[in-house]
C-alpha atoms as a PDB file:
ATOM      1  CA  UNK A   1       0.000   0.000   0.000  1.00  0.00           C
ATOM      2  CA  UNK A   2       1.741   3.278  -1.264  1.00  0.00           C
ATOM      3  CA  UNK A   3       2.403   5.963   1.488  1.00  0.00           C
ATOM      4  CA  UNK A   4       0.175   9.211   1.657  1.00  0.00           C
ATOM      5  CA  UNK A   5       1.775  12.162   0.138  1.00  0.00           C
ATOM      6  CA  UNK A   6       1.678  15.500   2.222  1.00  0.00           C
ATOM      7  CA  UNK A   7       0.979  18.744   0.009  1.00  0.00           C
ATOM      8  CA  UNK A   8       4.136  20.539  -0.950  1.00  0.00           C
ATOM      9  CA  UNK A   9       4.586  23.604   0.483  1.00  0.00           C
ATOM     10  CA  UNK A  10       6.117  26.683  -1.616  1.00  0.00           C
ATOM     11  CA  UNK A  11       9.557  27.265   0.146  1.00  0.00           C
ATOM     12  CA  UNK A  12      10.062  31.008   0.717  1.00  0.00           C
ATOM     13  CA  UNK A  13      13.386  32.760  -0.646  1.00  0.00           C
ATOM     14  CA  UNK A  14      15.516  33.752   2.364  1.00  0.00           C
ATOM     15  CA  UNK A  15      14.625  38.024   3.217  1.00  0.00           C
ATOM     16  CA  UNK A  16      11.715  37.820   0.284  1.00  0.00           C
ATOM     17  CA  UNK A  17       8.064  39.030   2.113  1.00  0.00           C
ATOM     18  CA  UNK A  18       4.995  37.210   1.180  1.00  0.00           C
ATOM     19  CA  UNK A  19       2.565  39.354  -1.018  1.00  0.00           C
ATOM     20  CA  UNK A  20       0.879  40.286   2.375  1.00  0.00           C
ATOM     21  CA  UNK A  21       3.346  41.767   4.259  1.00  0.00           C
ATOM     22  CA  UNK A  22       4.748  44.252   0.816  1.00  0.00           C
ATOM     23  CA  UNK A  23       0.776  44.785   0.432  1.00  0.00           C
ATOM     24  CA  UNK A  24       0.811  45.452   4.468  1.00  0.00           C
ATOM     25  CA  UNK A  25       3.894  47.743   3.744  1.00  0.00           C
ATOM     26  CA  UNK A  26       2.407  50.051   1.031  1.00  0.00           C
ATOM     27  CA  UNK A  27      -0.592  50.878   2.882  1.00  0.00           C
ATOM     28  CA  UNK A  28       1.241  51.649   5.910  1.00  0.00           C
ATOM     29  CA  UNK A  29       3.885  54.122   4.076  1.00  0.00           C
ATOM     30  CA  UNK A  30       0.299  55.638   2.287  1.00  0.00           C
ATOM     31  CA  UNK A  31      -0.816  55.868   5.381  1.00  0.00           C
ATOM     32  CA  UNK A  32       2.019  57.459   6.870  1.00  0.00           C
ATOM     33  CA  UNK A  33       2.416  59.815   3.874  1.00  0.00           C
ATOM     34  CA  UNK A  34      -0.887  60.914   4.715  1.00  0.00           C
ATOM     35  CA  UNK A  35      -0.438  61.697   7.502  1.00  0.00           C
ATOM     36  CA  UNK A  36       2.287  64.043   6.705  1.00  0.00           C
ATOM     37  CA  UNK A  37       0.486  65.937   4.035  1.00  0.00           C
ATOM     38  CA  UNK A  38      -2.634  66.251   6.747  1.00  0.00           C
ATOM     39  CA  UNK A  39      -0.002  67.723   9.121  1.00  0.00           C
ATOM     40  CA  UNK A  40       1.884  70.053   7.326  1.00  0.00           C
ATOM     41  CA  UNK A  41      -1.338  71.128   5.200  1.00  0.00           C
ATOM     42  CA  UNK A  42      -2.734  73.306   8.427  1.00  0.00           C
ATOM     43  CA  UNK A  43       0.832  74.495   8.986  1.00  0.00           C
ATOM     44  CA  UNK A  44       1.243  75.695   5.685  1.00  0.00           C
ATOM     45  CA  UNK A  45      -2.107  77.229   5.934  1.00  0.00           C
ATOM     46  CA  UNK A  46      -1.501  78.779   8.708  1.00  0.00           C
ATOM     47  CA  UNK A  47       1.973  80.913   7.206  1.00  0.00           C
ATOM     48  CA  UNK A  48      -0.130  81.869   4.478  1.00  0.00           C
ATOM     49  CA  UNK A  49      -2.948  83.397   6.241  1.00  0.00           C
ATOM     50  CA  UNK A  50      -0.370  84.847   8.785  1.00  0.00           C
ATOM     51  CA  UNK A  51       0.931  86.643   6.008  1.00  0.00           C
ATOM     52  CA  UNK A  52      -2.507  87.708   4.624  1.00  0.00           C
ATOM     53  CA  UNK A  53      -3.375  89.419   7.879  1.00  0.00           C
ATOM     54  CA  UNK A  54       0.282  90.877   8.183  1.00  0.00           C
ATOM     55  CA  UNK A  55      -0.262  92.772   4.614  1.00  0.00           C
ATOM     56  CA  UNK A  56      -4.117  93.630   5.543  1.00  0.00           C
ATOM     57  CA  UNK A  57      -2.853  95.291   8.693  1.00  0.00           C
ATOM     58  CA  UNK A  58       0.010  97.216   7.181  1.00  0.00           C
ATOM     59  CA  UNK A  59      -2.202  98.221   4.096  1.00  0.00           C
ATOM     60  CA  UNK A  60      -4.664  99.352   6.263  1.00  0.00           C
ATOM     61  CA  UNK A  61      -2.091 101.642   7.892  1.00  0.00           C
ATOM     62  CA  UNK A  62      -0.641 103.175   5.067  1.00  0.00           C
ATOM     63  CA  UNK A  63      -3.258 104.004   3.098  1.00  0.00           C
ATOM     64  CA  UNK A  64      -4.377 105.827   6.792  1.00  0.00           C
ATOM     65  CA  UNK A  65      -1.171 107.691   6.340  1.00  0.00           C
ATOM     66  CA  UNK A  66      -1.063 108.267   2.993  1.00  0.00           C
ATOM     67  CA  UNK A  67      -4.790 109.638   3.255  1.00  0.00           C
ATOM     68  CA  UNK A  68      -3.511 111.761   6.239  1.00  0.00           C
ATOM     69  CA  UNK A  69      -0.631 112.979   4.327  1.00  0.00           C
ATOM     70  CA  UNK A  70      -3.127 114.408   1.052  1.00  0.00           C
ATOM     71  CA  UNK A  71      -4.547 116.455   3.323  1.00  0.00           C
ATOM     72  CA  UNK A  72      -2.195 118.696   3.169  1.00  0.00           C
ATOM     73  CA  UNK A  73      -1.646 117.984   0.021  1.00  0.00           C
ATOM     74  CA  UNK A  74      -2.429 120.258  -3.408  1.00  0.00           C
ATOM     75  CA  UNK A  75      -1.693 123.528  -4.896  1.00  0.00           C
ATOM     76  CA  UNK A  76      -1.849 126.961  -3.004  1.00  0.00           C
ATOM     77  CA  UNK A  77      -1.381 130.300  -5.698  1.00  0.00           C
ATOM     78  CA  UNK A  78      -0.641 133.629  -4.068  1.00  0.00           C
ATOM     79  CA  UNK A  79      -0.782 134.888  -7.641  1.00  0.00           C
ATOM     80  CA  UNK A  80      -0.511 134.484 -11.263  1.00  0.00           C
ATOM     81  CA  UNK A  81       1.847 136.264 -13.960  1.00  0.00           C
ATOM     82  CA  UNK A  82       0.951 136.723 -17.611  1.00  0.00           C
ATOM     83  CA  UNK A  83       3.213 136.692 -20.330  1.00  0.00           C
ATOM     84  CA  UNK A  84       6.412 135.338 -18.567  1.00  0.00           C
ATOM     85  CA  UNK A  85       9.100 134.896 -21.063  1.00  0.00           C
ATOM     86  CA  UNK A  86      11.921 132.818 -19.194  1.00  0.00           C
ATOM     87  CA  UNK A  87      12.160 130.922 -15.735  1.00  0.00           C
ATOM     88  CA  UNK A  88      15.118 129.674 -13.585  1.00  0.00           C
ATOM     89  CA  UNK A  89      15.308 125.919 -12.788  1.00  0.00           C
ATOM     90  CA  UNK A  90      17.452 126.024  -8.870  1.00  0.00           C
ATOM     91  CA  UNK A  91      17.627 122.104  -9.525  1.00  0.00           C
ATOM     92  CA  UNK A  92      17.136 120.289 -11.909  1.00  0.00           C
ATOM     93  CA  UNK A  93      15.644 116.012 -11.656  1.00  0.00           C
ATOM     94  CA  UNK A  94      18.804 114.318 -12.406  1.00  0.00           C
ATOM     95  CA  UNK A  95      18.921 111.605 -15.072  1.00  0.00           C
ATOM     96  CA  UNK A  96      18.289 107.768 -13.577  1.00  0.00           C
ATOM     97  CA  UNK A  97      19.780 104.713 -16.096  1.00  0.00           C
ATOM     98  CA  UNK A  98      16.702 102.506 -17.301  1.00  0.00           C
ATOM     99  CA  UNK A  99      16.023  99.854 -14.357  1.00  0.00           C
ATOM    100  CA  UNK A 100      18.558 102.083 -12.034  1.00  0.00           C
ATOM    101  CA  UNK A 101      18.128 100.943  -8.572  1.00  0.00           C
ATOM    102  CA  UNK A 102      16.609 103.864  -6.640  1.00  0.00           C
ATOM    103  CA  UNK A 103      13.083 102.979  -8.094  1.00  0.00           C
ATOM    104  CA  UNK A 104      13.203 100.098  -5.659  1.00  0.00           C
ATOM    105  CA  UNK A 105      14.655 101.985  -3.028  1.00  0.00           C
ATOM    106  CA  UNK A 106      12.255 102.953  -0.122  1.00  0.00           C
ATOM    107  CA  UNK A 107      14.432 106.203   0.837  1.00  0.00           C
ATOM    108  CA  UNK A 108      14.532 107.271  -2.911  1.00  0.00           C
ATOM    109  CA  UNK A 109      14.220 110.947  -2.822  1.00  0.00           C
ATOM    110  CA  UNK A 110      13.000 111.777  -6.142  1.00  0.00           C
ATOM    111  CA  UNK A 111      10.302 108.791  -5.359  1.00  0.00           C
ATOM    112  CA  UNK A 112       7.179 111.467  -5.916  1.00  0.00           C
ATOM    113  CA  UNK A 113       8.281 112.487  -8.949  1.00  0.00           C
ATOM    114  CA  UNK A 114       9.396 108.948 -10.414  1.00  0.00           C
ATOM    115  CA  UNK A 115       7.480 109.507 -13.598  1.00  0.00           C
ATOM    116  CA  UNK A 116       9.138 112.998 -14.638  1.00  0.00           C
ATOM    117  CA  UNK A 117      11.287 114.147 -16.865  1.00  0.00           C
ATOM    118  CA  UNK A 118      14.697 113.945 -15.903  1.00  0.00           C
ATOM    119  CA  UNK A 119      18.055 115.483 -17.053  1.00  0.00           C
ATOM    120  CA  UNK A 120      17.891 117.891 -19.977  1.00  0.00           C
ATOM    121  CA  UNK A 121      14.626 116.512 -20.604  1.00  0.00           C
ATOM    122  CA  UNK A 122      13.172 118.193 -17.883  1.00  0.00           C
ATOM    123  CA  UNK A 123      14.554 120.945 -18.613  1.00  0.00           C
ATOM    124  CA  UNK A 124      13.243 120.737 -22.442  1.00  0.00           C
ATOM    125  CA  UNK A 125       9.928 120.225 -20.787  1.00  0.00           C
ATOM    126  CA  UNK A 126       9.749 123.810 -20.077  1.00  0.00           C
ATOM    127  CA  UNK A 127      11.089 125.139 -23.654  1.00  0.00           C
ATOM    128  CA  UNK A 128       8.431 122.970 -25.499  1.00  0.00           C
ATOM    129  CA  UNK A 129       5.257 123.704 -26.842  1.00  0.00           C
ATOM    130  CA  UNK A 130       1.840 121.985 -25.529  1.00  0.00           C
ATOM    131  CA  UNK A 131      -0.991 120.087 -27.228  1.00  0.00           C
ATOM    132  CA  UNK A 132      -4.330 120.192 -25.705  1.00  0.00           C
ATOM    133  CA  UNK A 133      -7.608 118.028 -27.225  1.00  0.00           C
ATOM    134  CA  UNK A 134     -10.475 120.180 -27.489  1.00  0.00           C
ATOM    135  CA  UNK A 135     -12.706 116.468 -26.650  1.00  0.00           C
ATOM    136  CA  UNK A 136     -10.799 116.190 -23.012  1.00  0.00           C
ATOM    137  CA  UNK A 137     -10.471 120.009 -21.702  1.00  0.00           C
ATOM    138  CA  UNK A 138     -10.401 118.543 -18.407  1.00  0.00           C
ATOM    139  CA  UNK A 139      -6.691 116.875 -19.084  1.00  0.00           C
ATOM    140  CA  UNK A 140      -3.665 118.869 -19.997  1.00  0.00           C
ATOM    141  CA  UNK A 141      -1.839 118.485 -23.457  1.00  0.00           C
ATOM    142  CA  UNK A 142       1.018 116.635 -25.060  1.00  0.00           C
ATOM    143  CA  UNK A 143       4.283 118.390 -24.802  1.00  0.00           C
ATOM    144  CA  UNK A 144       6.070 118.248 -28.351  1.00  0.00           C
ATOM    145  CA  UNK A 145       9.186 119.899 -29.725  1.00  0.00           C
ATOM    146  CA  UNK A 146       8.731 123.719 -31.030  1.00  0.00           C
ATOM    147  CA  UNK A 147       7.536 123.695 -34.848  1.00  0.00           C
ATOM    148  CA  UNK A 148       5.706 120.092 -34.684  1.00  0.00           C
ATOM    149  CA  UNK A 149       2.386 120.520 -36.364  1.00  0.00           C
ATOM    150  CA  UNK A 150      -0.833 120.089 -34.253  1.00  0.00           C
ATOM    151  CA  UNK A 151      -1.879 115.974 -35.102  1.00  0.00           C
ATOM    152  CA  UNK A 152      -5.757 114.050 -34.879  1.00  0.00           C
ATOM    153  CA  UNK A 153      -7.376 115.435 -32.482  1.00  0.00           C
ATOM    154  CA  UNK A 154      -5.026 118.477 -31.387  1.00  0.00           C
ATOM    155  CA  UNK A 155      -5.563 122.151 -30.495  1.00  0.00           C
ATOM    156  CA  UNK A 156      -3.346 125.295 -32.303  1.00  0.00           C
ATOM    157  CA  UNK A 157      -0.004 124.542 -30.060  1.00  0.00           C
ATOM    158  CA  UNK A 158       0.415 126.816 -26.715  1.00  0.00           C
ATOM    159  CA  UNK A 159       4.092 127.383 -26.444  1.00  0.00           C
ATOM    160  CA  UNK A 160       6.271 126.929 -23.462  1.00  0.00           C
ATOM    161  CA  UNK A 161       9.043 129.380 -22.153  1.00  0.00           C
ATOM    162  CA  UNK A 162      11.359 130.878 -24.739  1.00  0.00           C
ATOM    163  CA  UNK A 163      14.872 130.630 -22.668  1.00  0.00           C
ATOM    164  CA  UNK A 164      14.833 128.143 -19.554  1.00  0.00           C
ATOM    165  CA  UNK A 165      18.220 129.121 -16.990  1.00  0.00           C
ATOM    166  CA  UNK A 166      19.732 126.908 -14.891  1.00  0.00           C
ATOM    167  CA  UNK A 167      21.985 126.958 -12.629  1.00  0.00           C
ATOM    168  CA  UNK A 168      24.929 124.661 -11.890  1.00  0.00           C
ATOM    169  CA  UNK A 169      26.454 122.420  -9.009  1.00  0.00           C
ATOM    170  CA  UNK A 170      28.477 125.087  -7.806  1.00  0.00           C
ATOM    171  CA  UNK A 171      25.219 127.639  -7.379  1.00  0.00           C
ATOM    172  CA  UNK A 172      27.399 130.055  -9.160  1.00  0.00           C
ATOM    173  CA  UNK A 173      27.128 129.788 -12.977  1.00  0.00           C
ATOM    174  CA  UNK A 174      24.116 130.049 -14.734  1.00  0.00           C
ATOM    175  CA  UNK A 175      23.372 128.726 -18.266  1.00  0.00           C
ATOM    176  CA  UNK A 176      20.780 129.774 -20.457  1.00  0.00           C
ATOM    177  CA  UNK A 177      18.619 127.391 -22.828  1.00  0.00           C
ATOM    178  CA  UNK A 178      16.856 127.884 -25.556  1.00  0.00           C
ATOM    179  CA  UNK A 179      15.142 125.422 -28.305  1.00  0.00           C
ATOM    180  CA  UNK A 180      16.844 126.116 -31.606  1.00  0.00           C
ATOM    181  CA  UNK A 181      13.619 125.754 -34.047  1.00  0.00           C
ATOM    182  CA  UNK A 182      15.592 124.219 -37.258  1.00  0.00           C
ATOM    183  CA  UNK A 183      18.393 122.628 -35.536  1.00  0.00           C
ATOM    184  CA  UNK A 184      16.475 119.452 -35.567  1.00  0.00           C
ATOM    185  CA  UNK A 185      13.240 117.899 -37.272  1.00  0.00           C
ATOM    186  CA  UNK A 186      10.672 118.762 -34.594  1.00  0.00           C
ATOM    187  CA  UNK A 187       8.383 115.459 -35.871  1.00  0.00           C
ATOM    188  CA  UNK A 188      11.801 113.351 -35.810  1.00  0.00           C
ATOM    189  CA  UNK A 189      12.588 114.885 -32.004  1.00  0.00           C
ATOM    190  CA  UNK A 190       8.943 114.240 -31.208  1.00  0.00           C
ATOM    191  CA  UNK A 191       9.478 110.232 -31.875  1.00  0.00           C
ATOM    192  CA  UNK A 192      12.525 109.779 -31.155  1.00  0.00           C
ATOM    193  CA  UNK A 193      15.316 111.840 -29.342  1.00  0.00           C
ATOM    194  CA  UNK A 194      13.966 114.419 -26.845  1.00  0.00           C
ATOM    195  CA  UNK A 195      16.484 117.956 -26.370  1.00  0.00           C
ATOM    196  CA  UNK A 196      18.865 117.520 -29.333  1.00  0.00           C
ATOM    197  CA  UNK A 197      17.532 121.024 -30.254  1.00  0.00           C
ATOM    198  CA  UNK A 198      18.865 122.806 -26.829  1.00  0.00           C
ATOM    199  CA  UNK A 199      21.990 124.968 -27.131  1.00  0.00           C
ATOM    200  CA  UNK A 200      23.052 127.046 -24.075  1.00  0.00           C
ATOM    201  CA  UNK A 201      25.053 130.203 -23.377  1.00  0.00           C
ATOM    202  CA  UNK A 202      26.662 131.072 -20.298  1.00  0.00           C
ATOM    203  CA  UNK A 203      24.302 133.639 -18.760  1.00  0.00           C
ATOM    204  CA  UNK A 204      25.950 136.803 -16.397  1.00  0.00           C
ATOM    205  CA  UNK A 205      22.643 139.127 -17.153  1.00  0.00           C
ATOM    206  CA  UNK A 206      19.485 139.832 -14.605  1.00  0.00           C
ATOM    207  CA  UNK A 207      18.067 136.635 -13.603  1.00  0.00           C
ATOM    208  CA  UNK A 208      14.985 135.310 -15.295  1.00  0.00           C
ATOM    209  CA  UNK A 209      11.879 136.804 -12.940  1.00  0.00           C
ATOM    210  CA  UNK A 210      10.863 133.529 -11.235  1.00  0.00           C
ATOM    211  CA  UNK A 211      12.455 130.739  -9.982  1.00  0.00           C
ATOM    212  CA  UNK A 212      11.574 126.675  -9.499  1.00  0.00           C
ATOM    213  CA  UNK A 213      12.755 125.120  -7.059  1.00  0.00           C
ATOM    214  CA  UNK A 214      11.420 121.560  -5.668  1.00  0.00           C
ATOM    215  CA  UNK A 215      12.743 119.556  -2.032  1.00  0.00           C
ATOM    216  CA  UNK A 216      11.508 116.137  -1.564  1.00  0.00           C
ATOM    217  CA  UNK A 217      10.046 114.821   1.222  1.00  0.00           C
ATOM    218  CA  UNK A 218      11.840 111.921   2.918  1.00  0.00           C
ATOM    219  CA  UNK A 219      10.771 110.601   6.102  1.00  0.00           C
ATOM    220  CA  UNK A 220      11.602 107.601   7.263  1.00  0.00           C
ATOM    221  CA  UNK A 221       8.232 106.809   9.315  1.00  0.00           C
ATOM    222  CA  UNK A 222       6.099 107.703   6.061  1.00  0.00           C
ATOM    223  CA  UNK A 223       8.692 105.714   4.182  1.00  0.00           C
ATOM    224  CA  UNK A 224       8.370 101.998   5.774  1.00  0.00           C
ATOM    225  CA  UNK A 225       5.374 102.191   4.180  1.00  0.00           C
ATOM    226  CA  UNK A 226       6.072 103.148   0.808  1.00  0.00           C
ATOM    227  CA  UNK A 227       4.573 107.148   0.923  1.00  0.00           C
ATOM    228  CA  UNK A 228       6.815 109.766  -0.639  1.00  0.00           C
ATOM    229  CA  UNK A 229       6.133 113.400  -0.971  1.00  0.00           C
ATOM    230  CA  UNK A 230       7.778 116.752  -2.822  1.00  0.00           C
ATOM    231  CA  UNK A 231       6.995 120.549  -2.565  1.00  0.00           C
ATOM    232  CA  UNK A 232       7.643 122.590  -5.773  1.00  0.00           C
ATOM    233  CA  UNK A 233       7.723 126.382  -5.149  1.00  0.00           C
ATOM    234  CA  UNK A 234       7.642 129.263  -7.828  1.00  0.00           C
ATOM    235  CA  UNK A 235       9.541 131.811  -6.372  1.00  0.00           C
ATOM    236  CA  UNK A 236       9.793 135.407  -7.629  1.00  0.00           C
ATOM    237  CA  UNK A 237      13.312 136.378  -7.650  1.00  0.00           C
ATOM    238  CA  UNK A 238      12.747 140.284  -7.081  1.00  0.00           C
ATOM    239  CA  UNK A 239      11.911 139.702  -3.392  1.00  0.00           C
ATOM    240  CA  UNK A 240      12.212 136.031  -2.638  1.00  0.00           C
ATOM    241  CA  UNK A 241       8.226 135.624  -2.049  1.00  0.00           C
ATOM    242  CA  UNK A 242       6.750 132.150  -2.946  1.00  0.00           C
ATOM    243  CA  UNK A 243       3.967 132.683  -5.524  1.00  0.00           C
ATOM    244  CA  UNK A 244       2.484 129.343  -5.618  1.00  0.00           C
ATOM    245  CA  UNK A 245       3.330 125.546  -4.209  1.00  0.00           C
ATOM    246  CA  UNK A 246       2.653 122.255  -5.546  1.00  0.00           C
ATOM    247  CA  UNK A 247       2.730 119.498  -2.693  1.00  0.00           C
ATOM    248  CA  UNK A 248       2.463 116.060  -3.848  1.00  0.00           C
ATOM    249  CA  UNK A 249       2.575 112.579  -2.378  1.00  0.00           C
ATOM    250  CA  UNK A 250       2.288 108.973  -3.991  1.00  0.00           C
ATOM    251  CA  UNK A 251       2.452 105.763  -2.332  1.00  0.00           C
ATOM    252  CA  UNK A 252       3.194 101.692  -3.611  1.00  0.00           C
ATOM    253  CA  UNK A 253       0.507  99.638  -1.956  1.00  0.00           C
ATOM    254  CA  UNK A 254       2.893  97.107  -2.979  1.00  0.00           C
ATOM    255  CA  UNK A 255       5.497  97.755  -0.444  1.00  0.00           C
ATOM    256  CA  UNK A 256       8.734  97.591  -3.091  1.00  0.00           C
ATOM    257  CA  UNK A 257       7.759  94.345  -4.555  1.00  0.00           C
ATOM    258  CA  UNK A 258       8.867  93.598  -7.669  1.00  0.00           C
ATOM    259  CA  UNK A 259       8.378  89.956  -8.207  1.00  0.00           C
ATOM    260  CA  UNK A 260       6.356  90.899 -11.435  1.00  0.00           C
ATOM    261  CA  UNK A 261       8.905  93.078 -13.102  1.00  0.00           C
ATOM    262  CA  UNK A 262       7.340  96.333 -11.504  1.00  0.00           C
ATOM    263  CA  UNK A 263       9.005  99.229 -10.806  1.00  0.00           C
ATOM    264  CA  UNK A 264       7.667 100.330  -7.378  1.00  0.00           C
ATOM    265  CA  UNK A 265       8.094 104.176  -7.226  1.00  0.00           C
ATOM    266  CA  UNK A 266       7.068 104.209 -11.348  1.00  0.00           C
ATOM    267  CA  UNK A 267       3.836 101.750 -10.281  1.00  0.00           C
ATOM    268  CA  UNK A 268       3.059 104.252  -7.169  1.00  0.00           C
ATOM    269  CA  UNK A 269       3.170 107.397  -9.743  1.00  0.00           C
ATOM    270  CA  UNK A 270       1.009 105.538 -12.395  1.00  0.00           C
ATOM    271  CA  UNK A 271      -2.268 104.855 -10.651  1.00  0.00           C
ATOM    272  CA  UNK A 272      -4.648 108.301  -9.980  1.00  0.00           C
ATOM    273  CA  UNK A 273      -5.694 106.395  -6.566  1.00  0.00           C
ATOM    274  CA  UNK A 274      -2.009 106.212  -5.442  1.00  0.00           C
ATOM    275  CA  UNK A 275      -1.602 109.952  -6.229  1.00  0.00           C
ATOM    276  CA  UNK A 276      -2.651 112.842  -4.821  1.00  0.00           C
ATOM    277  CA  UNK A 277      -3.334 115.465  -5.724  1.00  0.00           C
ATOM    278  CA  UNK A 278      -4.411 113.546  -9.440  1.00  0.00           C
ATOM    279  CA  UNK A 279      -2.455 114.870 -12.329  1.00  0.00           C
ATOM    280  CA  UNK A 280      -5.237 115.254 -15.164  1.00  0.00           C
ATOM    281  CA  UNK A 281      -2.250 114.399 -17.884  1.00  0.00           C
ATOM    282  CA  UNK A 282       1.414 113.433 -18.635  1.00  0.00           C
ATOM    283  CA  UNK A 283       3.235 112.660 -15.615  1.00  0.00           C
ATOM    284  CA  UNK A 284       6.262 113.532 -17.481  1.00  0.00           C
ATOM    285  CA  UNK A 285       5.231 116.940 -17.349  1.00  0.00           C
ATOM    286  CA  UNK A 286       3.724 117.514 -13.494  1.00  0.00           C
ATOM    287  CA  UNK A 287       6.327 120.360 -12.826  1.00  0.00           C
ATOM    288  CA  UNK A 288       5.717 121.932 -16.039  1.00  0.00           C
ATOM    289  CA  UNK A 289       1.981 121.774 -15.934  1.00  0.00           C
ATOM    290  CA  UNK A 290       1.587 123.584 -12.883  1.00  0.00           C
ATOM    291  CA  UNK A 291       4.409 126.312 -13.337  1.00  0.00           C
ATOM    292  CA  UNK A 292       3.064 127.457 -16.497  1.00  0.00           C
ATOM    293  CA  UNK A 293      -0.631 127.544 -15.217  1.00  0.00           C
ATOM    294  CA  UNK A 294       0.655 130.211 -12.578  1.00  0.00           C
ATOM    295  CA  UNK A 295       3.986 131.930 -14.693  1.00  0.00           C
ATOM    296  CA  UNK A 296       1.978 131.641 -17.876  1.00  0.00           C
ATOM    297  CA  UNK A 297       4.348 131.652 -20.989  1.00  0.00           C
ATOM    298  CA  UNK A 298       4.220 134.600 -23.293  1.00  0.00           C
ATOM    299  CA  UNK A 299       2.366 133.549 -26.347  1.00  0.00           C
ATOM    300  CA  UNK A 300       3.202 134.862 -30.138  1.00  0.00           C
ATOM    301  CA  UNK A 301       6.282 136.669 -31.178  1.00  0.00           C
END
């Protein structure tokens, strides 16, 4: 009588787990990655809305300040002056490089005026003749080079200053400028190459009548959060009285960020609810719009 045969049993390769315990093992590291994710998911949470409430709260405070700062903001005229046929320019914006680092920078003093013309732009600003439409008379005009006929849309030109002094570092020399009509193309200057048509002289004479001079406001308080101001006066130079002020202040709800490519200081001057008081045109031109609204160029020959 043949002998019973037991059933052969698999034989297990030495360290190899059965299909239970690797099954056993996966949902236990799911489980534990799980876990993780429902752990660090609050946390991370958490940071983000700590940081929400951090930028709510320091909004919140500097649009209080900035608000508090436009109320002393805007323009206050003494008098006006008809048929003024030169100014004086006691400073001049200097010239930035494209991207140059003082539009990020908090304690940039020009930060008010981040938008304006700068260098001998600025001061071609003033020599230049302006462009009003007759469908927007709430908004001031283009400025364009002397000679450039009026385009779509355009008024008869109102012209700017007809000599524009200025006076260098050492406070002692000034130099006269004038736009030289034919030097230059005025519709080539108008696309392309601003104040190629100034020459200057050295000037020893009587000073022009009135004066321009501008100091920004830096404070370091109004500065953490991103508000900047400047005063512009029009002085006249025959007894040192100031005719008229501009003040101005802008701020960068932003704070300086610039993640996005922004430029704060040039975002903060762009926006008519970051401004105040609201330039109703070019804010290439804020200086000269209100100088020659209260020293109002000569017009004709």
């Amino acid at each position: 009588m043949p002998l019973a045969r037991h059933p052969r049993v698999p034989r297990k390769r030495p360290g190899a787990p059965s299909t239970r315990l690797r099954a056993a093992g996966c949902w236990a590291w799911l489980a534990l990655s799980l876990t993780l994710n429902a752990c660090s998911k609050p946390a991370e949470d958490k940071e983000v809305q700590a940081r929400e409430a951090a930028y709510k709260e320091k909004y919140a405070k500097a649009k209080a300040l900035f608000e508090e700062r436009c109320k002393t903001a805007g323009v206050v005229v003494k008098r006006t002056v008809k048929d003024v046929e030169g100014i004086e320019l006691i400073k001049v914006r200097p010239k930035l490089e494209w991207g140059d680092k003082a539009y990020f920078d908090p304690m940039f003093e020009g930060a008010a005026m981040a938008d304006e013309a700068q260098g001998d732009s600025y001061i071609a600003s003033f020599l230049y003749w302006e462009f009003r439409n007759p469908h927007t008379p709430d908004r001031r005009g283009v400025i364009k080079p002397p000679g450039t006929k009026p385009g779509l849309n355009e008024e008869a030109p109102r012209m700017g200053y007809r000599y524009v002094d200025v006076r260098d570092q050492s406070g002692y020399q000034r130099w006269r400028y004038q736009a030289v009509r034919g030097l230059r193309d005025p519709e080539w200057l108008a696309r392309a190459s601003w104040a190629e048509d100034l020459e200057r002289s050295p000037q020893s004479g009587k000073p022009a009548p009135f004066a321009i001079d501008y100091e920004d406001i830096v404070d370091p308080a109004d500065r953490a959060y991103w508000v900047a101001g400047t005063r512009i006066k029009i002085i006249d130079q025959s007894n040192g009285e100031v005719i008229a002020q501009l003040t101005r202040y802008v701020w960068d709800p932003g704070f300086g960020g610039s993640t996005t490519g922004r430029w704060p200081w040039q975002h903060a001057n762009a926006r008519e609810s970051q401004q105040c008081p609201i330039s109703r045109g070019d804010l290439s031109y804020v200086t000269r719009y209100f100088v020659d609204s209260v020293t109002i160029p000569k017009m004709g020959d």
